[in-house]
Protein backbone atom coordinates (compact mmCIF):
# COMPACT_ATOMS: atom_id res chain seq x y z
CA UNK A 1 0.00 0.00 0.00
CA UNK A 2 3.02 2.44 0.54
CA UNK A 3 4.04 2.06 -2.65
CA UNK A 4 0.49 3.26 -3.88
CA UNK A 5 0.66 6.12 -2.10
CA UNK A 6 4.31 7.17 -3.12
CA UNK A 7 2.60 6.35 -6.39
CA UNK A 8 -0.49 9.40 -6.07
CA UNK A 9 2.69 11.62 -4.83
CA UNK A 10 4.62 11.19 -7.64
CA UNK A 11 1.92 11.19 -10.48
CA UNK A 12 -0.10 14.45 -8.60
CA UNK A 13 -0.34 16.78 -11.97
CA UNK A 14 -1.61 13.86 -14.34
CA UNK A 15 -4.36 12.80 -11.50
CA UNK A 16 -5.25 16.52 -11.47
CA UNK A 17 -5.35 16.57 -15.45
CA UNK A 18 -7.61 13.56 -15.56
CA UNK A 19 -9.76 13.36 -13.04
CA UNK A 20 -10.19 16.86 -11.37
CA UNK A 21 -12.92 17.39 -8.82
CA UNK A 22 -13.50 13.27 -8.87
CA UNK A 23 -12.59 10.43 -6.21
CA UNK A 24 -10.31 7.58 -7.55
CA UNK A 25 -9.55 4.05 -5.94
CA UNK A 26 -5.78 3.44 -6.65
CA UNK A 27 -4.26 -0.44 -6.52
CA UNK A 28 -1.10 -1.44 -7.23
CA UNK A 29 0.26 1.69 -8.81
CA UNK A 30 -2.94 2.40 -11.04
CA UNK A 31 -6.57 4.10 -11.05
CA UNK A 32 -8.68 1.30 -11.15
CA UNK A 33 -12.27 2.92 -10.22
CA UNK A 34 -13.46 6.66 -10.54
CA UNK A 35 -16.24 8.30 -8.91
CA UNK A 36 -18.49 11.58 -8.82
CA UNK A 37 -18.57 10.23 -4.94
CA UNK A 38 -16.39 8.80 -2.39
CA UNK A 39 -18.90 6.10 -2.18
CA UNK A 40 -19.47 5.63 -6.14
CA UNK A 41 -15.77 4.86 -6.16
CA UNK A 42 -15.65 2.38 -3.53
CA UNK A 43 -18.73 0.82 -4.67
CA UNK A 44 -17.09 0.26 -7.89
CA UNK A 45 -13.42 -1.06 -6.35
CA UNK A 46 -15.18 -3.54 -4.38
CA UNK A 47 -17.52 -5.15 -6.75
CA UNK A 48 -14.47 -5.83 -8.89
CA UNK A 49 -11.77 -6.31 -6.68
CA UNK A 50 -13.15 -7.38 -3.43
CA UNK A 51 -11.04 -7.40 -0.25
CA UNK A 52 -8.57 -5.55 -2.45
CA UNK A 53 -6.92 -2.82 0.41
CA UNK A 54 -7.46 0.08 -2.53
CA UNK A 55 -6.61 3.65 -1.46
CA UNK A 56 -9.51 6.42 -1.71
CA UNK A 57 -8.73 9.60 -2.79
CA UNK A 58 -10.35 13.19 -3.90
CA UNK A 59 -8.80 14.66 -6.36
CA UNK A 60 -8.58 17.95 -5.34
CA UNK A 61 -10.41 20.87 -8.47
CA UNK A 62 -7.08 23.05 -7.73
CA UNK A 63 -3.78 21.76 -8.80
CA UNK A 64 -1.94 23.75 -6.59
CA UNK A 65 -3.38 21.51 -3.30
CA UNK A 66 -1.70 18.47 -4.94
């Protein structure tokens, strides 16, 4: 899971660029569910990677919070 969130760290301005003002789930390096919601995401994560320890997070609408 560290490396995941070394991973968010690192790739902050492409997040931004992508998926602005949305939640992501984040797994082994990688979005792998996006969501208007924190729950939408999650909802998502789990029904296709159940048990998976994904990491929530906002992407924040102003690049410079990155």
């Amino acid at each position: 899971m560290s490396e995941d969130f070394a991973w968010l760290t690192e790739d902050g301005r492409e997040l931004y660029e992508e998926y602005s003002g949305r939640w992501i789930a984040v797994l082994d390096g990688r979005v792998i569910r996006v969501g208007e919601t924190p729950t939408e995401a999650a909802r998502q994560a789990d029904a296709e990677h159940p048990g998976a320890d994904y990491i929530p997070k906002a992407v924040d609408p102003e690049p410079e919070r990155i």
